[in-house]
Protein backbone atom coordinates (compact mmCIF):
# COMPACT_ATOMS: atom_id res chain seq x y z
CA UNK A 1 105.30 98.72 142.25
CA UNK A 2 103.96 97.98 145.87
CA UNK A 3 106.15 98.61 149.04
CA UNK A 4 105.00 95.63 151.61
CA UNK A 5 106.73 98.04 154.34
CA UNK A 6 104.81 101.13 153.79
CA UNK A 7 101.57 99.61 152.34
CA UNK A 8 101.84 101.92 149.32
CA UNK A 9 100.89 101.32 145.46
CA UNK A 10 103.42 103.70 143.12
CA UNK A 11 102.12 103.66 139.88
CA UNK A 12 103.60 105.07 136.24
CA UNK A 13 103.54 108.56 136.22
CA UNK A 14 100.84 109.02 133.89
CA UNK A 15 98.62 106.36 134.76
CA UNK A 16 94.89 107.30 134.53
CA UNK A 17 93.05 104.68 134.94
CA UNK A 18 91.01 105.29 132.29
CA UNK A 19 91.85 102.13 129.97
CA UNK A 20 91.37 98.51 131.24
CA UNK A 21 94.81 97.73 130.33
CA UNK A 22 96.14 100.43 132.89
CA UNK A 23 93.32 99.68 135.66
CA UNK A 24 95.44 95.98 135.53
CA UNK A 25 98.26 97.39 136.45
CA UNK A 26 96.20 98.44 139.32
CA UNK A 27 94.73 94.91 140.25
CA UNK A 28 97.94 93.20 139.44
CA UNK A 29 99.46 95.43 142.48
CA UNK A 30 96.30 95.46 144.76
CA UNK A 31 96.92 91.31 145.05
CA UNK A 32 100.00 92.55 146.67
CA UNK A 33 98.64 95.07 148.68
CA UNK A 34 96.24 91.76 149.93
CA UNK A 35 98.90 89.63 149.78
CA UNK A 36 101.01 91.94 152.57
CA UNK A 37 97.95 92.21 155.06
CA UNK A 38 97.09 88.67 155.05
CA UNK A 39 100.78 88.04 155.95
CA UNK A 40 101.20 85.58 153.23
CA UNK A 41 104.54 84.21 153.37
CA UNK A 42 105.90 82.80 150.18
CA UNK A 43 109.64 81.04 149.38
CA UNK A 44 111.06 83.75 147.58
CA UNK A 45 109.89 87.17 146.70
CA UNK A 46 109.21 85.89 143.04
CA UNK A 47 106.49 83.46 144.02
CA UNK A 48 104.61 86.22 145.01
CA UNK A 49 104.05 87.16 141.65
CA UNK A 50 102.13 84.21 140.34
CA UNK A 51 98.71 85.10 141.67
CA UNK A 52 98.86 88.96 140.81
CA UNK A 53 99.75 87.76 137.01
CA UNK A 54 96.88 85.65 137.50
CA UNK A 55 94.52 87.94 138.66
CA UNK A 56 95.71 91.23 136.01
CA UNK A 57 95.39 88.10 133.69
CA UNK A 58 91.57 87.19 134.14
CA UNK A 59 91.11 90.93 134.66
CA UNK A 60 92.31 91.60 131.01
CA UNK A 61 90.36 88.60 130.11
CA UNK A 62 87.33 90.20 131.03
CA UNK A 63 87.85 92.99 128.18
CA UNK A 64 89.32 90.04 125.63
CA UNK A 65 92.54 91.49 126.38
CA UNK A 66 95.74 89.77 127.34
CA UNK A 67 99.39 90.22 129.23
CA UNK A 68 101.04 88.65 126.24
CA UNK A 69 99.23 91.51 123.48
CA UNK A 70 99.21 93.96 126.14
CA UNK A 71 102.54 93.35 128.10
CA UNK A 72 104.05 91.37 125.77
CA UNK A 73 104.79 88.65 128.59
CA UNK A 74 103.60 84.98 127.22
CA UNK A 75 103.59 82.15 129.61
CA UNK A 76 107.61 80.92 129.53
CA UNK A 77 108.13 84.44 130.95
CA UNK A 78 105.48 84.61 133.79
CA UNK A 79 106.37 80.81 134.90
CA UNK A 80 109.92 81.93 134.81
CA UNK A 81 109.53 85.41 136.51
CA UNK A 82 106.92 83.43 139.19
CA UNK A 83 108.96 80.80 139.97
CA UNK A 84 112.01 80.52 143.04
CA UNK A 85 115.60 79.95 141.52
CA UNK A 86 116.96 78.69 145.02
């Protein structure tokens, strides 16, 4: 979780870091850490989430890993989860 007003990154309680899987969780939150000090403004809060999913995405790629094996989240879900209901 990443709180835009505080500039903070909570992770799970017993995250280590020590597997790639867990380091995504990491990357997936540090594009919102970048996100907040570039002042990106997006439509809804949900958009937001597009390019972190992205990012933990290629990052898991990189260890021929995915979200969907590791997170069990497969694309209907992330367009759905990325995308403004207004």
């Amino acid at each position: 979780l990443y709180n835009d007003a505080t500039r903070t990154i909570y992770l799970p309680q017993f995250w280590t870091g020590a597997t790639p899987v867990e380091q995504s969780v990491l990357v997936h939150e540090m594009v919102h850490h970048l996100q907040n000090l570039g002042a990106h403004k997006y439509n809804c809060p949900a958009a937001r989430e597009k390019l972190a999913y992205e990012a933990q995405a290629e990052w898991l790629k990189l260890h021929d890993l995915s979200l969907e094996e590791e997170f069990d989240l497969d694309m209907l879900t992330l367009l759905i989860t990325s995308t403004c209901m207004n």
